[in-house]
N, C-alpha and C. Protein backbone atom coordinates (compact mmCIF):
# COMPACT_ATOMS: atom_id res chain seq x y z
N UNK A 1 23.95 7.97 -12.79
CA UNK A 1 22.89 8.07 -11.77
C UNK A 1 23.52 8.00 -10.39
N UNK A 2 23.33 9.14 -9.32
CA UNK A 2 24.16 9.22 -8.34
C UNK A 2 23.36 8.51 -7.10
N UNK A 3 21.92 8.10 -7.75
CA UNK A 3 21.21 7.86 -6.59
C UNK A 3 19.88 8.52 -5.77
N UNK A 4 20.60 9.98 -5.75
CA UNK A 4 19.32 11.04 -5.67
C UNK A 4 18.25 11.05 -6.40
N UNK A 5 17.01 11.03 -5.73
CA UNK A 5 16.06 10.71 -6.27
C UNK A 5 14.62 12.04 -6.09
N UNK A 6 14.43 12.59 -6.83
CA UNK A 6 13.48 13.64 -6.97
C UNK A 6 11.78 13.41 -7.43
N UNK A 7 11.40 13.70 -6.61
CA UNK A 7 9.41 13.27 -6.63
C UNK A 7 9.10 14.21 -5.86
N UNK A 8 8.02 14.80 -7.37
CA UNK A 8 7.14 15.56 -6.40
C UNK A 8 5.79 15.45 -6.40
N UNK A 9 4.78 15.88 -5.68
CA UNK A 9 3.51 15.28 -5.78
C UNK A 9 2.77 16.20 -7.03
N UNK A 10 3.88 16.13 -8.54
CA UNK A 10 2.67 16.71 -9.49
C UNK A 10 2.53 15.29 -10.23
N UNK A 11 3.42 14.34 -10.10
CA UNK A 11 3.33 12.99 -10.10
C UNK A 11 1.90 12.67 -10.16
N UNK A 12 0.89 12.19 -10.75
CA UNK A 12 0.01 11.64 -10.89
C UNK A 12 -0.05 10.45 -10.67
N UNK A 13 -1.23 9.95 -9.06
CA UNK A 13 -0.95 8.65 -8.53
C UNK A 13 -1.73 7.59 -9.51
N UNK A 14 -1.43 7.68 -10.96
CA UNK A 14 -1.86 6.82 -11.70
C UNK A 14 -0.85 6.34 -12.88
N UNK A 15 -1.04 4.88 -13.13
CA UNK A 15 0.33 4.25 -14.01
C UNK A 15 -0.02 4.38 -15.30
N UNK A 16 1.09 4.96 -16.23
CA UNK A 16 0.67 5.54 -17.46
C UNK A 16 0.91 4.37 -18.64
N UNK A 17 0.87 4.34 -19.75
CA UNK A 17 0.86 3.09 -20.74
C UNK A 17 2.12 2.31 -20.20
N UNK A 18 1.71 0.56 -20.09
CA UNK A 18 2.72 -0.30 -19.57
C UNK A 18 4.14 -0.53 -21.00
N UNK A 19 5.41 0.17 -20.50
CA UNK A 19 6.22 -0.30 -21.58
C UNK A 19 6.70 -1.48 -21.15
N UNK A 20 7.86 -1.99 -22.27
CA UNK A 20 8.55 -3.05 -22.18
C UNK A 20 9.96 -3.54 -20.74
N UNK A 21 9.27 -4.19 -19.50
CA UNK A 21 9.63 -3.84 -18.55
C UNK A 21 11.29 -4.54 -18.50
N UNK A 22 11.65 -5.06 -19.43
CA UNK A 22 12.90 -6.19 -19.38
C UNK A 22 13.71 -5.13 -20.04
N UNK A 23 13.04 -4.24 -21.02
CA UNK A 23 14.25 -3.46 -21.44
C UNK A 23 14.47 -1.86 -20.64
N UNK A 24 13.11 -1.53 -20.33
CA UNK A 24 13.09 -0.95 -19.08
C UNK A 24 14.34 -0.76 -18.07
N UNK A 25 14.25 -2.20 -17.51
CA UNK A 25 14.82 -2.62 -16.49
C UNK A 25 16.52 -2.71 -16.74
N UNK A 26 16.88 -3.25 -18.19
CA UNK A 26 18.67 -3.35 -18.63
C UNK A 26 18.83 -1.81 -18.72
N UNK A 27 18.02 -1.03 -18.91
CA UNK A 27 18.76 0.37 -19.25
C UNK A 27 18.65 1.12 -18.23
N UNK A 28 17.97 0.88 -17.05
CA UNK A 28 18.42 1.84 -15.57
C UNK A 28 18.97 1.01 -15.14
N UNK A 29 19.95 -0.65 -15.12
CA UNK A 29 20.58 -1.43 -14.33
C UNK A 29 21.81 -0.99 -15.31
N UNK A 30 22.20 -0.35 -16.91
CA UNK A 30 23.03 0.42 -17.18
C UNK A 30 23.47 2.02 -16.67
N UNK A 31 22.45 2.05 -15.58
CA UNK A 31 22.78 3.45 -15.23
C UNK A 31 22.25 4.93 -15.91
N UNK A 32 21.47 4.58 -17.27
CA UNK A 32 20.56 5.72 -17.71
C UNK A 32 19.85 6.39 -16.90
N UNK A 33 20.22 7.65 -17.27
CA UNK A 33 19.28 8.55 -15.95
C UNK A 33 17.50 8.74 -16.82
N UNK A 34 17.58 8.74 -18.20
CA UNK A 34 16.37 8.57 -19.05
C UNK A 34 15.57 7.24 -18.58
N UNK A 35 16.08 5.72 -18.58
CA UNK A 35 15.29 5.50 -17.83
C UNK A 35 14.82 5.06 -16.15
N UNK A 36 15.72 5.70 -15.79
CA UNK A 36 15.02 6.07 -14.43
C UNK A 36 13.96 7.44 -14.29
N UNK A 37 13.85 8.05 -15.10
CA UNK A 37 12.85 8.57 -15.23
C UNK A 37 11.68 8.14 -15.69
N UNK A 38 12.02 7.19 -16.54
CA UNK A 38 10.54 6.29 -17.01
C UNK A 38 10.36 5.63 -15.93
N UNK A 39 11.37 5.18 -15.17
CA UNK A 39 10.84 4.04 -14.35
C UNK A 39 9.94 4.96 -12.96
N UNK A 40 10.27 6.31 -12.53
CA UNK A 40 9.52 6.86 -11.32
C UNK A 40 8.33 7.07 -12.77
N UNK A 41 7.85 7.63 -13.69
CA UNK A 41 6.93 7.63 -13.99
C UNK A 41 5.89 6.66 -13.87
N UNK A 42 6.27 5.23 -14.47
CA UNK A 42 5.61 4.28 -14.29
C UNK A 42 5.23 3.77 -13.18
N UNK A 43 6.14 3.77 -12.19
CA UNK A 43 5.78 3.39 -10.63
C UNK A 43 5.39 4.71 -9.68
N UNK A 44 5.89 5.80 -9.87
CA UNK A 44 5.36 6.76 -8.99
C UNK A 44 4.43 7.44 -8.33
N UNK A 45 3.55 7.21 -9.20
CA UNK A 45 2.11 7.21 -9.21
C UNK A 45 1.39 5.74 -8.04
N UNK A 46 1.88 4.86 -8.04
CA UNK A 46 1.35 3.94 -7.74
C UNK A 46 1.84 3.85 -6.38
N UNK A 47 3.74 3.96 -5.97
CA UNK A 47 3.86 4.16 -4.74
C UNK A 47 3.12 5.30 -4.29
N UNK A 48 3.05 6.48 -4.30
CA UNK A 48 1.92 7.63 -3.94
C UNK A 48 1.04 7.30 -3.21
N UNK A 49 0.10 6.59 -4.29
CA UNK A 49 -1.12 5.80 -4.21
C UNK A 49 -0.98 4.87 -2.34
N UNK A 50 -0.27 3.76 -2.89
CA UNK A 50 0.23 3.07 -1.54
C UNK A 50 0.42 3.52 -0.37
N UNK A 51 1.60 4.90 0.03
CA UNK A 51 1.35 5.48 0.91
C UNK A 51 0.00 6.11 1.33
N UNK A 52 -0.37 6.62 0.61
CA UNK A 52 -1.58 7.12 1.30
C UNK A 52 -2.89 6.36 1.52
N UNK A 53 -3.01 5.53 0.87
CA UNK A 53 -3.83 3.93 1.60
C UNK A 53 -3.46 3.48 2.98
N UNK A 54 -2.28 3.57 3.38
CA UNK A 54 -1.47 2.81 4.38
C UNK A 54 -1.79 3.72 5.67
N UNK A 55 -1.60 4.80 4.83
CA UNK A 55 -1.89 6.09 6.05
C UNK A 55 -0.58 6.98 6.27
N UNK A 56 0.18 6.83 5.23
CA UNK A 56 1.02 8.36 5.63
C UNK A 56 0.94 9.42 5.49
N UNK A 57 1.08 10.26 6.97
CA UNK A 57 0.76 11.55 6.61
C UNK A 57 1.04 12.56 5.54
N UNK A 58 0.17 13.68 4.89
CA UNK A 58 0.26 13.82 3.63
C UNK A 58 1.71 14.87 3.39
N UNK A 59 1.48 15.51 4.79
CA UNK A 59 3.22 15.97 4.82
C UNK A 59 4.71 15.34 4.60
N UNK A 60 4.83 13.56 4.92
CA UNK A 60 5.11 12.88 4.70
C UNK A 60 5.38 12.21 3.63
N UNK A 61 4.89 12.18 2.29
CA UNK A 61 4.33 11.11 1.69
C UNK A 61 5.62 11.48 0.56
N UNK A 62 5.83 12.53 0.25
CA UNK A 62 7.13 12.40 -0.50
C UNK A 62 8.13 12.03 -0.26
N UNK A 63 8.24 12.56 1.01
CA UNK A 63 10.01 12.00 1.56
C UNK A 63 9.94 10.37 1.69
N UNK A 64 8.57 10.17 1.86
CA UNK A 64 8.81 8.35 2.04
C UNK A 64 8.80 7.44 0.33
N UNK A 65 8.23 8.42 -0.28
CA UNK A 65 8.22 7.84 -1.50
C UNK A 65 9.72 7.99 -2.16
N UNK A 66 10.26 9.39 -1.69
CA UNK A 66 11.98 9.10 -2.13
C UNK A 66 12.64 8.20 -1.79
N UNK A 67 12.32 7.51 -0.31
CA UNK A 67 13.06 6.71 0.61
C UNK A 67 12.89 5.31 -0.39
N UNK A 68 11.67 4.69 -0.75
CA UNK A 68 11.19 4.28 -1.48
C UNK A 68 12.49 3.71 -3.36
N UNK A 69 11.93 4.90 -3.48
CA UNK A 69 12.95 4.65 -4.88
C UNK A 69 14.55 5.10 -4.40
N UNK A 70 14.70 5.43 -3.82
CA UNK A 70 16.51 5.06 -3.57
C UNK A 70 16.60 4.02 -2.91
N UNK A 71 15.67 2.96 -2.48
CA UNK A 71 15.88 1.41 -1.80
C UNK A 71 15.75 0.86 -3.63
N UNK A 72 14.39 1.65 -4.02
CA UNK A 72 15.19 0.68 -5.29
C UNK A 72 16.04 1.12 -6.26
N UNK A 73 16.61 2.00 -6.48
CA UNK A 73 18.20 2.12 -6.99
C UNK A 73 18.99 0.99 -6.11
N UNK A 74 19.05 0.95 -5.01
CA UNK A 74 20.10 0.36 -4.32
C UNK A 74 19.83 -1.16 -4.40
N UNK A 75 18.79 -1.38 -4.54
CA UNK A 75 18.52 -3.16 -4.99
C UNK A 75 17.56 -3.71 -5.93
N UNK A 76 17.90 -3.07 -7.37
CA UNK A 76 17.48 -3.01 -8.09
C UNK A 76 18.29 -4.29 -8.66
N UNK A 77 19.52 -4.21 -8.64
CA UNK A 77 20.29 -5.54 -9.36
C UNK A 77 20.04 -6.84 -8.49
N UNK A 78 19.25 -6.61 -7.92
CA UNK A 78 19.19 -7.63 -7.18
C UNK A 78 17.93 -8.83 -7.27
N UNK A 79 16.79 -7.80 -8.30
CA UNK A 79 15.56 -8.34 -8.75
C UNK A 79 15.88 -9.31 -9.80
N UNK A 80 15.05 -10.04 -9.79
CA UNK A 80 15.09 -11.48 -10.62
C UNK A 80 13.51 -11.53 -11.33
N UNK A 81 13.20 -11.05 -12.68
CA UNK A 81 12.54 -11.41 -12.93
C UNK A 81 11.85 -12.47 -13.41
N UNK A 82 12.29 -13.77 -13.16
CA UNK A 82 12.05 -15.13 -13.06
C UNK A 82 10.80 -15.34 -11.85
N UNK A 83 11.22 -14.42 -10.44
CA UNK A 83 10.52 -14.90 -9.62
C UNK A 83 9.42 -14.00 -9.36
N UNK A 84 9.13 -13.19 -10.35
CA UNK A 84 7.97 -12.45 -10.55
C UNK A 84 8.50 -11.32 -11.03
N UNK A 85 7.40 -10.18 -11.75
CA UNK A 85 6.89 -9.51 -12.05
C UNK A 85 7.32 -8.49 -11.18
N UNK A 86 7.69 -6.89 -12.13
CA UNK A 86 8.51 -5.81 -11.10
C UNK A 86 7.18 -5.26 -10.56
N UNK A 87 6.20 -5.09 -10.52
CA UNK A 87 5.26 -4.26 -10.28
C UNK A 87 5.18 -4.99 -9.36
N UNK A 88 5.04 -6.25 -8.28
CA UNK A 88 4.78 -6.80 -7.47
C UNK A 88 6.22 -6.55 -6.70
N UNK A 89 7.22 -6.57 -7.22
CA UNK A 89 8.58 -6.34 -6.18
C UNK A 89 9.04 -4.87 -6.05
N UNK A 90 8.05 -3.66 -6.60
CA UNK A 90 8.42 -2.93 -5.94
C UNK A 90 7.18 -2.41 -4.82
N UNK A 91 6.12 -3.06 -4.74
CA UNK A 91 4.77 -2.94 -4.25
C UNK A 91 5.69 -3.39 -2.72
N UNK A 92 6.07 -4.82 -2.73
CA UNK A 92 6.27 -5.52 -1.14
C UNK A 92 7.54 -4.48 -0.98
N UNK A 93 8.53 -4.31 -1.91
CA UNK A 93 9.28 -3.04 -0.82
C UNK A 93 8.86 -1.90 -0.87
N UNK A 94 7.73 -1.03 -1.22
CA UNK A 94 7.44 -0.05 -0.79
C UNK A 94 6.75 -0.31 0.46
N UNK A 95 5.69 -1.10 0.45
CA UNK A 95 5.16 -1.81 1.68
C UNK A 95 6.00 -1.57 2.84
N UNK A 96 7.36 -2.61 2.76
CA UNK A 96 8.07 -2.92 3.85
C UNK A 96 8.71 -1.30 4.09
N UNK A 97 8.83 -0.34 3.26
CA UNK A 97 9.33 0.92 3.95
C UNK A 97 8.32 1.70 4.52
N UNK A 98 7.10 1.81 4.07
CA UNK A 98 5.65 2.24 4.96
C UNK A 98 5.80 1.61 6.25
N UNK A 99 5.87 0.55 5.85
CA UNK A 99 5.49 -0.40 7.47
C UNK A 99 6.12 0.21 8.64
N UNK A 100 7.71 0.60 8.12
CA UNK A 100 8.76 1.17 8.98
C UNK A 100 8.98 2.56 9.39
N UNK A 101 8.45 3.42 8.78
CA UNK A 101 8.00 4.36 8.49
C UNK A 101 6.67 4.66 9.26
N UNK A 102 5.49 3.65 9.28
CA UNK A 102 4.58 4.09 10.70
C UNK A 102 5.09 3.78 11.38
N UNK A 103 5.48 2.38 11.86
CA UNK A 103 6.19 2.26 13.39
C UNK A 103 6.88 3.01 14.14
N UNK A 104 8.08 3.69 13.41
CA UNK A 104 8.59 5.13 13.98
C UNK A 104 7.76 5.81 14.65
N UNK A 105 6.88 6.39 13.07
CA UNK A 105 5.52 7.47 13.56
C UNK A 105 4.86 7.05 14.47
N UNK A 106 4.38 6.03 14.77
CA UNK A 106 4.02 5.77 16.28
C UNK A 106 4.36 5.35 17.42
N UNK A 107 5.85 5.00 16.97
CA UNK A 107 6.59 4.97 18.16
C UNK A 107 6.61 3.53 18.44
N UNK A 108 6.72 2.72 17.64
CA UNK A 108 6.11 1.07 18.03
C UNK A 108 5.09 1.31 18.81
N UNK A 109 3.91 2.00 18.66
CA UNK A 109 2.66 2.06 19.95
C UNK A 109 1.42 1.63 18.60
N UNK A 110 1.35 0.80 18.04
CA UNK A 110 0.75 0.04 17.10
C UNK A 110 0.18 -1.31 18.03
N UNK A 111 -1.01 -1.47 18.64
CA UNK A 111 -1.54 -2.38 19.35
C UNK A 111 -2.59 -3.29 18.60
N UNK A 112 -1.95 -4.37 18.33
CA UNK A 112 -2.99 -5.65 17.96
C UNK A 112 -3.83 -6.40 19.15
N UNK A 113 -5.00 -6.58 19.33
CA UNK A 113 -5.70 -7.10 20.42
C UNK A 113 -5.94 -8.56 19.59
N UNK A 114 -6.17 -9.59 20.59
CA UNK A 114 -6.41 -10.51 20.15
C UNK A 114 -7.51 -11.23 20.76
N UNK A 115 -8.55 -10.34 21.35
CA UNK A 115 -9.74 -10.61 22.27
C UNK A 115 -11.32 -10.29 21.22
N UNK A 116 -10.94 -10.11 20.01
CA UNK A 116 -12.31 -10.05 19.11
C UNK A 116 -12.64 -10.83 18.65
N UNK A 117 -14.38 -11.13 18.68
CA UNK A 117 -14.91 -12.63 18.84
C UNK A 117 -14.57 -12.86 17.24
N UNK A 118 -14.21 -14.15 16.84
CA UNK A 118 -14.71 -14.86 15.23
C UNK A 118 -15.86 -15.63 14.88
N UNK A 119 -16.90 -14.68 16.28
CA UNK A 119 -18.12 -15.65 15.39
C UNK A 119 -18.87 -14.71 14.61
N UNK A 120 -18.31 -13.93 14.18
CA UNK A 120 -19.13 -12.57 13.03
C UNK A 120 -18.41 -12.83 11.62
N UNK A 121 -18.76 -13.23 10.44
CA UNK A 121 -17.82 -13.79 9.21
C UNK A 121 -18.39 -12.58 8.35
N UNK A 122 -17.81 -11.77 7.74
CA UNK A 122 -18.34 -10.43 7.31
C UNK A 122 -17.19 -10.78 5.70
N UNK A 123 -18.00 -11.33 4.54
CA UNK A 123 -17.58 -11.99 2.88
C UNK A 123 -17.69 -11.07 1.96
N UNK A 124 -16.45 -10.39 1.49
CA UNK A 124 -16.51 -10.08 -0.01
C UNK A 124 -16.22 -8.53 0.35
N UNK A 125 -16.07 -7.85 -0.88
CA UNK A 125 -15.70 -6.31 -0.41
C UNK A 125 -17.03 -5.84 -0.33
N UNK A 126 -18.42 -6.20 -1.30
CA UNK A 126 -19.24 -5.92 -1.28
C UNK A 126 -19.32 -4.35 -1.69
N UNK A 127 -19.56 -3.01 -1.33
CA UNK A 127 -20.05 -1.80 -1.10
C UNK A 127 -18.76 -1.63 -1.68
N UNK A 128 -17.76 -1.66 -1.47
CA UNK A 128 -16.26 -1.46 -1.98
C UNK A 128 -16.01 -0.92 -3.00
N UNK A 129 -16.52 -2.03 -3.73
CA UNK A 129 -16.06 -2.15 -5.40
C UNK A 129 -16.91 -0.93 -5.99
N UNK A 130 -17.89 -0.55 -4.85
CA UNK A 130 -18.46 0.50 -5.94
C UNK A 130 -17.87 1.78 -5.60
N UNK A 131 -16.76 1.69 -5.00
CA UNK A 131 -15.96 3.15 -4.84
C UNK A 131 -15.18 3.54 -5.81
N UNK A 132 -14.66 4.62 -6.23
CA UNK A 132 -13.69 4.70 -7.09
C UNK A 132 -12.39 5.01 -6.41
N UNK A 133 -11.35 4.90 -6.81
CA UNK A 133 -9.93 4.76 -6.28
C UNK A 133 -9.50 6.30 -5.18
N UNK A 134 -10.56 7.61 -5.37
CA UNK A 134 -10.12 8.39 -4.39
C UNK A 134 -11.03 8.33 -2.88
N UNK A 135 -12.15 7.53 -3.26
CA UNK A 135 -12.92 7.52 -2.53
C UNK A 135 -12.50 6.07 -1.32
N UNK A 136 -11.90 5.58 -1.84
CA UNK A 136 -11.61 3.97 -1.06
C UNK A 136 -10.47 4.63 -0.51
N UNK A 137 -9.41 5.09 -1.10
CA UNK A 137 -8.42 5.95 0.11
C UNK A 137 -9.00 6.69 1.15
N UNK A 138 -10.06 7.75 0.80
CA UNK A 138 -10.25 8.40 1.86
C UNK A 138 -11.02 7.61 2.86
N UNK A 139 -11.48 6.15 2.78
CA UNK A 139 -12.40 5.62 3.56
C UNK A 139 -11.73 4.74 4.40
N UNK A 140 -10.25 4.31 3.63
CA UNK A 140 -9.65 2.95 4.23
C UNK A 140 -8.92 3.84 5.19
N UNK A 141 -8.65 5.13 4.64
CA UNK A 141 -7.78 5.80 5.90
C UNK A 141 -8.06 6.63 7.10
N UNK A 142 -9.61 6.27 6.98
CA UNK A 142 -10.39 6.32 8.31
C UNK A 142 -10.24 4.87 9.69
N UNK A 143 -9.82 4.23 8.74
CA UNK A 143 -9.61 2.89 9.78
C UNK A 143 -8.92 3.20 10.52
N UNK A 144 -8.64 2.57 12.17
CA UNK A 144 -7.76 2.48 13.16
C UNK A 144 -6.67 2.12 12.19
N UNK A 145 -5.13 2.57 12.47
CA UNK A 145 -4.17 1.81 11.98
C UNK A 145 -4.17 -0.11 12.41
N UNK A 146 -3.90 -0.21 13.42
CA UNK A 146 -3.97 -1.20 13.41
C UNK A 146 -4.94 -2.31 12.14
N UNK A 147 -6.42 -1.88 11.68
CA UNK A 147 -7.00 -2.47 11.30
C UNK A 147 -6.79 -2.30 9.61
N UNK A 148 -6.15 -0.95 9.15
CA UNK A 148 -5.71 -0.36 8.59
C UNK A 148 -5.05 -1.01 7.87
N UNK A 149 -3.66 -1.31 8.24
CA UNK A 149 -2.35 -2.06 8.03
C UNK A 149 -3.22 -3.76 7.59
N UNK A 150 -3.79 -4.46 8.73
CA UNK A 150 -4.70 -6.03 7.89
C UNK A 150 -5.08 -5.65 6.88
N UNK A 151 -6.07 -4.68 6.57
CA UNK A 151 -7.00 -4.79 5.49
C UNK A 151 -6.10 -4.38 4.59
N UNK A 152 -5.72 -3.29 4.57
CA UNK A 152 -4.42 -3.16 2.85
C UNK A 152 -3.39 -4.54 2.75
N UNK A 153 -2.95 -4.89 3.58
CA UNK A 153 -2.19 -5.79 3.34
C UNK A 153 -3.25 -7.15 2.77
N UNK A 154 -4.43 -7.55 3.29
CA UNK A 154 -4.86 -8.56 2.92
C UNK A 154 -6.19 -8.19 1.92
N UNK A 155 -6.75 -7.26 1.76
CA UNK A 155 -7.75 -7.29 0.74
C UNK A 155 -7.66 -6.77 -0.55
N UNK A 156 -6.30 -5.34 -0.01
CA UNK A 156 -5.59 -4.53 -1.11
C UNK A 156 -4.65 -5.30 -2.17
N UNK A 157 -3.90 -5.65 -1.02
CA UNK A 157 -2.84 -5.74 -1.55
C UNK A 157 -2.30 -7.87 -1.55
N UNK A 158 -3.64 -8.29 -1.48
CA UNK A 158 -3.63 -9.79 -1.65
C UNK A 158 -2.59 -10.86 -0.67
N UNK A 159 -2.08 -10.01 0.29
CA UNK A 159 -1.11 -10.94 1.16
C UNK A 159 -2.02 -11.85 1.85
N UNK A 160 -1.03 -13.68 2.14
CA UNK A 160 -2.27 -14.27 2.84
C UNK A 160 -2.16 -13.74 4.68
N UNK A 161 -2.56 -14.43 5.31
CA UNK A 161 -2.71 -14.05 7.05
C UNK A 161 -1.31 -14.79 7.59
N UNK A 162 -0.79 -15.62 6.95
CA UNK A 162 0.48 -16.16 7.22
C UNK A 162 1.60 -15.15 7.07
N UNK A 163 1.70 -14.93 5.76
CA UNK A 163 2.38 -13.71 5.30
C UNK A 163 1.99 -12.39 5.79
N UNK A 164 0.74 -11.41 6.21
CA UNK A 164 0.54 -10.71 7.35
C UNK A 164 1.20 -10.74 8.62
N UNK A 165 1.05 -12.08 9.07
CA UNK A 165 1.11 -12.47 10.46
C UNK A 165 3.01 -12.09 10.47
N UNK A 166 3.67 -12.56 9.29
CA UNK A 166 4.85 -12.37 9.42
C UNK A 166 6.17 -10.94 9.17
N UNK A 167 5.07 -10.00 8.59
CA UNK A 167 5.23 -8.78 8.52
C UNK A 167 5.48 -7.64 9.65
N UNK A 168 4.08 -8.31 10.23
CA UNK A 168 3.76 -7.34 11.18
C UNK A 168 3.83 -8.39 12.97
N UNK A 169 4.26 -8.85 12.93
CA UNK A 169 5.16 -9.67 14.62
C UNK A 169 3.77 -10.21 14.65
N UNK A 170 2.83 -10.75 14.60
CA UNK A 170 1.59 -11.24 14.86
C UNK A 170 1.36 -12.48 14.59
N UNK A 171 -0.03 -13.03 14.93
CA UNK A 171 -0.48 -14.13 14.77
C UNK A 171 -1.18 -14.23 13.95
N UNK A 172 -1.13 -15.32 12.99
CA UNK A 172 -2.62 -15.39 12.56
C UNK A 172 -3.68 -15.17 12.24
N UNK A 173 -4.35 -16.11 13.46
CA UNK A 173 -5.86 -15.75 13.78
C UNK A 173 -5.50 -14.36 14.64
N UNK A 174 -4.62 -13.25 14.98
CA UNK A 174 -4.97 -12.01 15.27
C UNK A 174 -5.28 -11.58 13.77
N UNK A 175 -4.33 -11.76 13.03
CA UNK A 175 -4.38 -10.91 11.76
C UNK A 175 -5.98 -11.06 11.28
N UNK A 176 -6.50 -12.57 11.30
CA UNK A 176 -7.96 -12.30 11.00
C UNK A 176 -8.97 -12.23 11.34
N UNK A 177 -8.34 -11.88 12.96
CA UNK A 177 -9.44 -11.18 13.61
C UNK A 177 -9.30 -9.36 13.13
N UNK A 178 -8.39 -9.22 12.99
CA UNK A 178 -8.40 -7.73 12.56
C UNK A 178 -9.17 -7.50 11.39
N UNK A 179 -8.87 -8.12 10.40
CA UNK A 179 -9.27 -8.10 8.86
C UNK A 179 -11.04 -8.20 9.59
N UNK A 180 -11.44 -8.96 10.22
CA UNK A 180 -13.34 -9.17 10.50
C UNK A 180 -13.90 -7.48 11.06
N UNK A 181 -12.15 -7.18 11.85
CA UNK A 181 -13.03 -6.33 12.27
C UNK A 181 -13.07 -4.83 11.45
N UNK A 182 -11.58 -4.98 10.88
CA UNK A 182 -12.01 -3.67 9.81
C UNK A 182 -12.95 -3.51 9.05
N UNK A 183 -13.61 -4.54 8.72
CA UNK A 183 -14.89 -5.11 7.21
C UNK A 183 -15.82 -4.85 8.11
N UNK A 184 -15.78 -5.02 9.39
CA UNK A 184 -16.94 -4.38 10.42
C UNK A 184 -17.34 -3.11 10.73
N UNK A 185 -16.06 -2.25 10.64
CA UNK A 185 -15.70 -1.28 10.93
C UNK A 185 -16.43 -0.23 9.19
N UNK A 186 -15.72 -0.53 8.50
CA UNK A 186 -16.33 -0.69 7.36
C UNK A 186 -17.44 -0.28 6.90
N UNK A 187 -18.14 -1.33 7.18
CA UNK A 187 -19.63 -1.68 7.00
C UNK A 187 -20.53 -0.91 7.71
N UNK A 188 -20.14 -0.71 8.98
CA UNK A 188 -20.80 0.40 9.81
C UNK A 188 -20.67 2.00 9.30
N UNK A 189 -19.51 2.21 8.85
CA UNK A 189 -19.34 3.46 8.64
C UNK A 189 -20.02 3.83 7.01
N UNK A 190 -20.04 2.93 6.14
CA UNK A 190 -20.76 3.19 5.05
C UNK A 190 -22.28 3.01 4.96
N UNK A 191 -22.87 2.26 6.37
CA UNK A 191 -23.88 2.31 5.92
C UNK A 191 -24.66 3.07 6.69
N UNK A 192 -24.08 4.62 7.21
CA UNK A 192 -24.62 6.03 7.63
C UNK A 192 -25.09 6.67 6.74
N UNK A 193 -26.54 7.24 6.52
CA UNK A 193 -26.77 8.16 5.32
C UNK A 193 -26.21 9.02 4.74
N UNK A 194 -25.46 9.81 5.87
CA UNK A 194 -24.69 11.05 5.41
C UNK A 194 -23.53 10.67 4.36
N UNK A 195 -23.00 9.00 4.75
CA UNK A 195 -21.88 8.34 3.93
C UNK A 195 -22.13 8.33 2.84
N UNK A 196 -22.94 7.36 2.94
CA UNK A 196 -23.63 6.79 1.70
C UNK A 196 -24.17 8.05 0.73
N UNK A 197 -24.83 9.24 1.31
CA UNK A 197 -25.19 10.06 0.12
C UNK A 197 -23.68 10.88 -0.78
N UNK A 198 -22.73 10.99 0.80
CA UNK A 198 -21.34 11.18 0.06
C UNK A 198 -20.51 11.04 -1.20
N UNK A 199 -20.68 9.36 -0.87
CA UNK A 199 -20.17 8.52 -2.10
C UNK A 199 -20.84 8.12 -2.82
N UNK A 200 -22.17 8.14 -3.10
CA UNK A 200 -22.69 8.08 -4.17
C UNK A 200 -23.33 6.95 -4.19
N UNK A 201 -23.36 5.67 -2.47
CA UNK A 201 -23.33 4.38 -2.64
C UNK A 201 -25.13 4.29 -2.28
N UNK A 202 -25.67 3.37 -2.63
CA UNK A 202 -26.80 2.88 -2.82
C UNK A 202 -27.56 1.50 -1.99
């Protein structure tokens, strides 16, 4: 395995039957190019998925997903499955190459405000859950980035506001003022008729 890594978007952004990830894992850390092909099958779909939640452009989304799996060829021996589960360690480094990957794209011009009130508490995904997985992409990636980046990181993708806050150079209570206001943001935009007859929501 030289490293080069080939994805293309006939990849289906969905994860196919879970195999045995320990043996999985000894036979592309032996260098099998067979399973590194199981392994972009099983995950490829899912980074896909990720980018385009996050918001990369769709012209984009392969070359970042290659960028992606040649970070993990390159620190793949380095995973410990003691301290979790691979599906979670390749989620936070695909993450951390999106993250880097907009900032470029916008030039570090990614603006967190920290002037939005917290007396509005807006609980639960609510309307959410009744989306199905193409429909919540196309909705989350209507968000401002800024608000964008909180909400995948904290509703998607379960990070707390500490761990947000430390991702993305921020604070805190910015991070959850963002998260109030995307669920605001949200909420307004789904509950337009034209939306709502869209998606099917009720």
């Amino acid at each position: 395995m030289d490293g080069t890594v080939f994805f293309t978007t006939s990849i289906s952004p969905r994860l196919p039957e879970r195999e045995n990830e320990a043996q999985l894992l000894a036979e592309c850390r032996a260098g099998k190019d067979a399973a590194w092909g199981r392994f972009y099958q099983l995950f490829g779909g899912y980074v896909y998925s990720l980018c385009r939640r996050y918001g990369v452009a769709e012209g984009e989304i392969v070359d970042t997903v290659q960028e992606v799996f040649a970070q993990v060829f390159l620190n793949l021996k380095s995973y410990d499955p003691v301290k979790g589960a691979l599906k979670p360690w390749v989620r936070a480094l695909a993450i951390n190459i999106v993250l880097m990957h907009l900032r470029k794209q916008s030039r570090g011009r990614i603006v967190y405000l920290e002037d939005y009130s917290d007396d509005v508490q807006v609980s639960g995904r609510g309307v959410l859950d009744q989306l199905n997985q193409e429909a919540l992409l196309s909705i989350v990636a209507k968000l401002p980035l800024n608000l964008r980046l909180v909400f995948n990181l904290s509703v998607v993708d379960g990070y707390s506001h500490r761990e947000i806050a430390e991702r993305l150079t921020i604070s805190e209570a910015t991070s959850r003022q963002h998260l109030t206001r995307a669920k605001q943001w949200l909420r307004r935009h789904l509950s337009q008729p034209s939306v709502k007859q869209a998606y099917g929501l009720f």
